[in-house]
C-alpha atoms as a PDB file:
ATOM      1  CA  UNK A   1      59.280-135.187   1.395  1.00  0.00           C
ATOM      2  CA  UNK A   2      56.658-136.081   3.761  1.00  0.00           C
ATOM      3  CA  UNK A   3      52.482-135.101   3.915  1.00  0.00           C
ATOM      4  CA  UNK A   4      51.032-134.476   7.136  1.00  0.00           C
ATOM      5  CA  UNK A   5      47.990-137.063   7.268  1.00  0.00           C
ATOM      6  CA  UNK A   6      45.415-136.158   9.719  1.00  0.00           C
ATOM      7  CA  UNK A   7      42.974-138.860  10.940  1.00  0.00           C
ATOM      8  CA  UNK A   8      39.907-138.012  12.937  1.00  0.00           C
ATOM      9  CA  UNK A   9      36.725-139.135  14.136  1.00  0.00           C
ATOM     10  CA  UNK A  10      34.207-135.985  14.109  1.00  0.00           C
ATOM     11  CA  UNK A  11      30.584-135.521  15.068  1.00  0.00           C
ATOM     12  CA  UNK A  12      28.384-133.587  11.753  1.00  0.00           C
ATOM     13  CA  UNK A  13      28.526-130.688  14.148  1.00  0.00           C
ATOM     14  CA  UNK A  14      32.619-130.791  13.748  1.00  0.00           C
ATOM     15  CA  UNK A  15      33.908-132.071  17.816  1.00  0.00           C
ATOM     16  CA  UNK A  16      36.570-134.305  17.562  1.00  0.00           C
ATOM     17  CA  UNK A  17      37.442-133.328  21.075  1.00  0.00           C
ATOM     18  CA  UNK A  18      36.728-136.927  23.846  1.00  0.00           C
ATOM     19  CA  UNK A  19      35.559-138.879  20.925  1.00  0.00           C
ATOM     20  CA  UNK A  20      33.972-141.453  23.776  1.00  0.00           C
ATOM     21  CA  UNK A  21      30.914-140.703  21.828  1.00  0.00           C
ATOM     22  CA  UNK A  22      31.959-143.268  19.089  1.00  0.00           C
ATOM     23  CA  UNK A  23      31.484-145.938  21.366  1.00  0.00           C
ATOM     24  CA  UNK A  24      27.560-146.200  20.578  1.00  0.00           C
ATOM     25  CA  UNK A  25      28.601-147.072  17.146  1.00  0.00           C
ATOM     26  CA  UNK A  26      29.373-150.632  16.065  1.00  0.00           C
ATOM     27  CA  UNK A  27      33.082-150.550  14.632  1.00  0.00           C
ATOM     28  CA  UNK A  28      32.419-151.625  10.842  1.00  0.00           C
ATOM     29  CA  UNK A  29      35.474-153.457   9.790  1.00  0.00           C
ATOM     30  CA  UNK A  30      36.173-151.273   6.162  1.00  0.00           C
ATOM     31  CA  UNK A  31      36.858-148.703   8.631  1.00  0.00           C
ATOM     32  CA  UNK A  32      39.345-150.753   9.965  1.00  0.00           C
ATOM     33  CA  UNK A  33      40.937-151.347   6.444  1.00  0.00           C
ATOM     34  CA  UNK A  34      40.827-147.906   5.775  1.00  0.00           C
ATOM     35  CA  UNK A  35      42.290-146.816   9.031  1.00  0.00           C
ATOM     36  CA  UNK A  36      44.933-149.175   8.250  1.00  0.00           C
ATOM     37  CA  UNK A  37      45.436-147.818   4.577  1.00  0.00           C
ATOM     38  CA  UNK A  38      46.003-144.121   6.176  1.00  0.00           C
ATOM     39  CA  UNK A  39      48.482-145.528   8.753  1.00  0.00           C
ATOM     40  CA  UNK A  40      50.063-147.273   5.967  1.00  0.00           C
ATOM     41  CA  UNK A  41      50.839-144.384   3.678  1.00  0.00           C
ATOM     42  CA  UNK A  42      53.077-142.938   7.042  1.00  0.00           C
ATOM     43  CA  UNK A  43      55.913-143.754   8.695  1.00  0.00           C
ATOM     44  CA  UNK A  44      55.920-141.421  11.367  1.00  0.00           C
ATOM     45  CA  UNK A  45      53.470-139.945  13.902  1.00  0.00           C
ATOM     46  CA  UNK A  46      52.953-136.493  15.370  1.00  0.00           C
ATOM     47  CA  UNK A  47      50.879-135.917  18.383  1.00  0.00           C
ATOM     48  CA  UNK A  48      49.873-133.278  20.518  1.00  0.00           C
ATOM     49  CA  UNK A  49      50.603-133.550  24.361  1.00  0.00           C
ATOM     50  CA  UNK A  50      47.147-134.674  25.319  1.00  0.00           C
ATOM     51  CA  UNK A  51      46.381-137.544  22.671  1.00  0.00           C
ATOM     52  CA  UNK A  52      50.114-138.758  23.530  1.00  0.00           C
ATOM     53  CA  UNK A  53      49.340-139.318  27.418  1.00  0.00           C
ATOM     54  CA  UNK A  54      45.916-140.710  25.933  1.00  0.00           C
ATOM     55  CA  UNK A  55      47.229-142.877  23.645  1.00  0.00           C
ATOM     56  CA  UNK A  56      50.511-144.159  25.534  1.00  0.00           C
ATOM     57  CA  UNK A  57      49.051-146.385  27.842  1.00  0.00           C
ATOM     58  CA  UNK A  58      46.434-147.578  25.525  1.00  0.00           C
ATOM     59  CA  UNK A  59      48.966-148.371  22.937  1.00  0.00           C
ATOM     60  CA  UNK A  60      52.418-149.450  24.304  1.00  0.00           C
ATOM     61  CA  UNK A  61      51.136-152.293  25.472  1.00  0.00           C
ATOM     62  CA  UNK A  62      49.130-153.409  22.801  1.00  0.00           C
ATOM     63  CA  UNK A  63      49.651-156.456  20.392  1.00  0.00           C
ATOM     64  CA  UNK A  64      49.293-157.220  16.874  1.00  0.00           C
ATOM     65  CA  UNK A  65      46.723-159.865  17.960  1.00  0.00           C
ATOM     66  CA  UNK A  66      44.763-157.482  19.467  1.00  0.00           C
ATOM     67  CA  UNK A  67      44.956-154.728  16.860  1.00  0.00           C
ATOM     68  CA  UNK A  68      46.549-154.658  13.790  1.00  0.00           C
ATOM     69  CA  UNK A  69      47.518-151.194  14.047  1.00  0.00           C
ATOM     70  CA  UNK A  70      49.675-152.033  16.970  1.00  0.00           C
ATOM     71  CA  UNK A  71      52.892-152.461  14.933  1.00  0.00           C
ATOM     72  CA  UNK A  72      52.383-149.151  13.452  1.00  0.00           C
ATOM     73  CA  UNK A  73      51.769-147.071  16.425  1.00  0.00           C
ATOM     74  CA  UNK A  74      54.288-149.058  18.458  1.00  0.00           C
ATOM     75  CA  UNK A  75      56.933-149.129  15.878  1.00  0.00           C
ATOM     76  CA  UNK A  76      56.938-145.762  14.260  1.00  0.00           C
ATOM     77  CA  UNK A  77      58.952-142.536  15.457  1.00  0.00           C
ATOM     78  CA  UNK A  78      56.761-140.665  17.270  1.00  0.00           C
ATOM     79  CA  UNK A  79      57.136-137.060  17.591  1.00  0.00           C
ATOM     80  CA  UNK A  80      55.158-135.145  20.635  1.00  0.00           C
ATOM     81  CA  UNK A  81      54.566-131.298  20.284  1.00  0.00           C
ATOM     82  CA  UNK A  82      54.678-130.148  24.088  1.00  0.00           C
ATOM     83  CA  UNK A  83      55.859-127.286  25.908  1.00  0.00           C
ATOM     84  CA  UNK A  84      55.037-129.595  29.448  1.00  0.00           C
ATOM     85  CA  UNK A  85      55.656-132.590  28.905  1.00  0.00           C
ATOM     86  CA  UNK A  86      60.015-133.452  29.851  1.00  0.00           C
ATOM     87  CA  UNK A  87      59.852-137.464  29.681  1.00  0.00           C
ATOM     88  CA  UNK A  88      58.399-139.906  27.263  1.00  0.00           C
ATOM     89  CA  UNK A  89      57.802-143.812  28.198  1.00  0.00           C
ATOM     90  CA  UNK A  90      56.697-144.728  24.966  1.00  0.00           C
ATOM     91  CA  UNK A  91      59.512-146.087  22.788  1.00  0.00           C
ATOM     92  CA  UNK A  92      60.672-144.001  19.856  1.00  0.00           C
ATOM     93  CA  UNK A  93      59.315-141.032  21.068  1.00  0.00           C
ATOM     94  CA  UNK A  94      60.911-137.551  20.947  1.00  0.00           C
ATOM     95  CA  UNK A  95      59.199-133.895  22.252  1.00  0.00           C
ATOM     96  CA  UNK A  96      59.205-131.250  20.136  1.00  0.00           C
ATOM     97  CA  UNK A  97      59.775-128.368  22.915  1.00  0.00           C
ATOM     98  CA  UNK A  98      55.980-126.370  22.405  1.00  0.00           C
ATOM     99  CA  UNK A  99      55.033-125.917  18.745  1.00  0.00           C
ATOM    100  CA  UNK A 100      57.097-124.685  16.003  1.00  0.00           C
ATOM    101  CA  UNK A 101      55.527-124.606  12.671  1.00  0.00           C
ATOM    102  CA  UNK A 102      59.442-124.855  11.449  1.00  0.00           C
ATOM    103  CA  UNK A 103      60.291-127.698  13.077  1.00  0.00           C
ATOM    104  CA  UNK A 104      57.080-129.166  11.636  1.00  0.00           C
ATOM    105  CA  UNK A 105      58.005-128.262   7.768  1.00  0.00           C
ATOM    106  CA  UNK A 106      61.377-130.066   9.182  1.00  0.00           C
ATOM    107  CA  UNK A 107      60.126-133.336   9.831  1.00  0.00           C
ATOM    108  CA  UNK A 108      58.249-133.226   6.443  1.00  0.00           C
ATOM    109  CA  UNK A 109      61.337-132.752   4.844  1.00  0.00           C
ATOM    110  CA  UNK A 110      63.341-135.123   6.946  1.00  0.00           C
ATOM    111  CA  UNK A 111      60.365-137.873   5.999  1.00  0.00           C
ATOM    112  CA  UNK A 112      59.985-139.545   2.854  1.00  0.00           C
ATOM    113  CA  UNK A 113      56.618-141.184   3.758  1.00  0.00           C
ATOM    114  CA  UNK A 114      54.102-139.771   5.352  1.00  0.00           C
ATOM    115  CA  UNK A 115      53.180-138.399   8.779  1.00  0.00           C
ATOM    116  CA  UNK A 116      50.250-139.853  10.455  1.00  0.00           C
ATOM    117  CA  UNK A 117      48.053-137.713  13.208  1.00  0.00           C
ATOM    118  CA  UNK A 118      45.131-138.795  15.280  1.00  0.00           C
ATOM    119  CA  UNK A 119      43.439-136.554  17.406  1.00  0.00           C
ATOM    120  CA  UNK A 120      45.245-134.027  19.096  1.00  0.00           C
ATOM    121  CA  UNK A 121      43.101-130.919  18.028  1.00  0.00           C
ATOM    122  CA  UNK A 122      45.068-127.619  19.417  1.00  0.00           C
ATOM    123  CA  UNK A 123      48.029-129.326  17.336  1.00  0.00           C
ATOM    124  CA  UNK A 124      45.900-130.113  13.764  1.00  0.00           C
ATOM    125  CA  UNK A 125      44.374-126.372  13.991  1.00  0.00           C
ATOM    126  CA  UNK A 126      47.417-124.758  14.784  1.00  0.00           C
ATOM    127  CA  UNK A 127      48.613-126.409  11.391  1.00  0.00           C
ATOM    128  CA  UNK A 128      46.102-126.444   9.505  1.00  0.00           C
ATOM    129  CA  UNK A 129      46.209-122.400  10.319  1.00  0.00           C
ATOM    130  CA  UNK A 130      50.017-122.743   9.267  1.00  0.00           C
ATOM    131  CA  UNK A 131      49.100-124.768   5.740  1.00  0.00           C
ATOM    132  CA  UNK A 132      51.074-127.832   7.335  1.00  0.00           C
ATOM    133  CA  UNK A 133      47.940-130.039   7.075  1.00  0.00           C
ATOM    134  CA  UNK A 134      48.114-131.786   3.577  1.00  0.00           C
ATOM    135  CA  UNK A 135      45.650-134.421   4.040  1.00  0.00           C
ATOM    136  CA  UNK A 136      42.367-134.929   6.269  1.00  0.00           C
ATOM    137  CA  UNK A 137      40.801-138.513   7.030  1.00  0.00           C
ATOM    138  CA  UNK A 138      37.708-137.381   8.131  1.00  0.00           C
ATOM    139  CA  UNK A 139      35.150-140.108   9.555  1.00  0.00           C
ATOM    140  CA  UNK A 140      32.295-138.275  10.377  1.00  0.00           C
ATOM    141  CA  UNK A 141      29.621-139.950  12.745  1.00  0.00           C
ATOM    142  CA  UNK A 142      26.006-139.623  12.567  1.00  0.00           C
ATOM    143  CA  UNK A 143      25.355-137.828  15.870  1.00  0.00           C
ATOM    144  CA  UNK A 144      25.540-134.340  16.597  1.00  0.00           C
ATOM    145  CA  UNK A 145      27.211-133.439  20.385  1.00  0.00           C
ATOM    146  CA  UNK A 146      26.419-129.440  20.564  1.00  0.00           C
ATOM    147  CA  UNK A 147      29.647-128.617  22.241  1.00  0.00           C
ATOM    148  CA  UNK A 148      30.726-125.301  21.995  1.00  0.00           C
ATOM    149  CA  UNK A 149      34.573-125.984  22.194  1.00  0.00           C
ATOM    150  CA  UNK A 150      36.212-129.453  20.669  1.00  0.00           C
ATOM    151  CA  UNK A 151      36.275-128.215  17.541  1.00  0.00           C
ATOM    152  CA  UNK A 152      38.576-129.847  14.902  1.00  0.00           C
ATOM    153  CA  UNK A 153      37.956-126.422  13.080  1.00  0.00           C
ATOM    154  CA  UNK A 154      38.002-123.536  15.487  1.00  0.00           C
ATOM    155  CA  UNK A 155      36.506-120.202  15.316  1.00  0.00           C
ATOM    156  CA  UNK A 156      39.420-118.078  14.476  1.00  0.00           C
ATOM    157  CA  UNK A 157      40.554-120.660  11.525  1.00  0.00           C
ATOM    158  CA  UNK A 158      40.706-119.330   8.458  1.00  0.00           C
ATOM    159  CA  UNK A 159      39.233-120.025   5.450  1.00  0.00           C
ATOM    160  CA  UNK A 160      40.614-123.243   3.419  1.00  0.00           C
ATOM    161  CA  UNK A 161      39.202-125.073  -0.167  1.00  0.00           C
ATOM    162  CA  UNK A 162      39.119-128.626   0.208  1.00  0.00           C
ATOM    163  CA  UNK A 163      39.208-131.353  -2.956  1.00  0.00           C
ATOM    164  CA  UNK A 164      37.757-134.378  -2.269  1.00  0.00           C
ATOM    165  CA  UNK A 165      39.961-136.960  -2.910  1.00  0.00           C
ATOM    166  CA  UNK A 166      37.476-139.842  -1.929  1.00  0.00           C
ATOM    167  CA  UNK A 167      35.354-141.147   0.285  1.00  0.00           C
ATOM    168  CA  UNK A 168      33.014-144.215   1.244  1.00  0.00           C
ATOM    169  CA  UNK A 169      30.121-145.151   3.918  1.00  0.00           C
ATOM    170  CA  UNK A 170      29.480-147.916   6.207  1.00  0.00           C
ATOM    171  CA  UNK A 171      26.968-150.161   7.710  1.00  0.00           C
ATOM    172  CA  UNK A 172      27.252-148.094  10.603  1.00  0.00           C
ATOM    173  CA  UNK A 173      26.104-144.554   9.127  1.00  0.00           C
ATOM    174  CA  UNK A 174      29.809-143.323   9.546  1.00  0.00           C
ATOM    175  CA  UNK A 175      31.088-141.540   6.501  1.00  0.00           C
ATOM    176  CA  UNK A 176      35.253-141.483   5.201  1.00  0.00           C
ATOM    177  CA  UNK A 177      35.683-138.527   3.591  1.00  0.00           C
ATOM    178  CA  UNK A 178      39.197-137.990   2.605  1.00  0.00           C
ATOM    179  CA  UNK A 179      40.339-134.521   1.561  1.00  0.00           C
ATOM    180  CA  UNK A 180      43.582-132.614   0.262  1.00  0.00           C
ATOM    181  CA  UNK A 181      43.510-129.557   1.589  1.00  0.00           C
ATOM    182  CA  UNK A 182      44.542-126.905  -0.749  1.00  0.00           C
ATOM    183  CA  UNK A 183      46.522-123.670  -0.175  1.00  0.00           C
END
């Protein structure tokens, strides 16, 4: 059976939401190689509506050459949790009709390897308040935004004990903290 891996750039303030906001930070390349590590403990990937029109045209077309995550993302099922969306373009891609933490807990158990999300924040909380969330790749960027919504934790989320599992810094201030998420 399959985790749920959840990847995420965050501000210390906790907005993951429009993560544009990254782009004043040079990309260190260990976060590359740990990106990469995450994506290569999954073999499937799980995205919310929103992140999957975001990251379909940005993606698709995309080459190893140009990013060696492009296999991954490119390759991989993908699975898109929408109650809008009819159609996908990107190849390999299937909509779950609106979210069903059941048909969630089925793709874990239809997975041996691990299933890799990025982004897509109504999705991740409405999990994480269903205990489907079994791992979070936090890198958290110096910089606070002061939004009051684009929260990867909401408001109404409940409380949840985290165990650090490890975590590292770079160059660039940005901090990896990867946690299992305990029920």
């Amino acid at each position: 059976m399959g985790k749920i891996v959840v990847h995420e750039f965050v501000s210390l303030d906790g907005v993951n939401e429009d993560p544009s906001w990254t782009f004043d930070f040079d990309f260190d390349p260990k976060m590359g190689v740990a990106i990469g590590q995450v994506m290569g403990s999954c073999e499937a990937i799980l995205l919310g509506r929103k992140t999957y029109t975001m990251f379909e045209p940005a993606w698709s077309k995309r080459t190893a050459e140009e990013d060696p995550g492009a296999p991954f993302m490119n390759g991989a099922p993908k699975y898109v949790v929408s109650s809008t969306l009819k159609d996908t373009t990107w190849n390999n891609s299937t909509i779950i009709d609106g979210y069903d933490a059941k048909a969630i807990r089925s793709l874990k158990d239809k997975h041996a390897k691990n299933l890799y999300v990025s982004g897509s924040g109504t999705l991740v909380r409405a999990m994480l308040a269903d205990g489907l969330v079994d791992e979070l790749q936090l890198f958290v960027f110096p910089i606070v935004i002061g939004k009051e919504s684009g929260h990867l934790f909401g408001e109404n989320g409940q409380g949840r004990k985290l165990e650090l599992a490890s975590n590292e810094t770079y160059t660039n201030g940005v901090v990896h903290l990867a946690y299992r998420v305990n029920e």
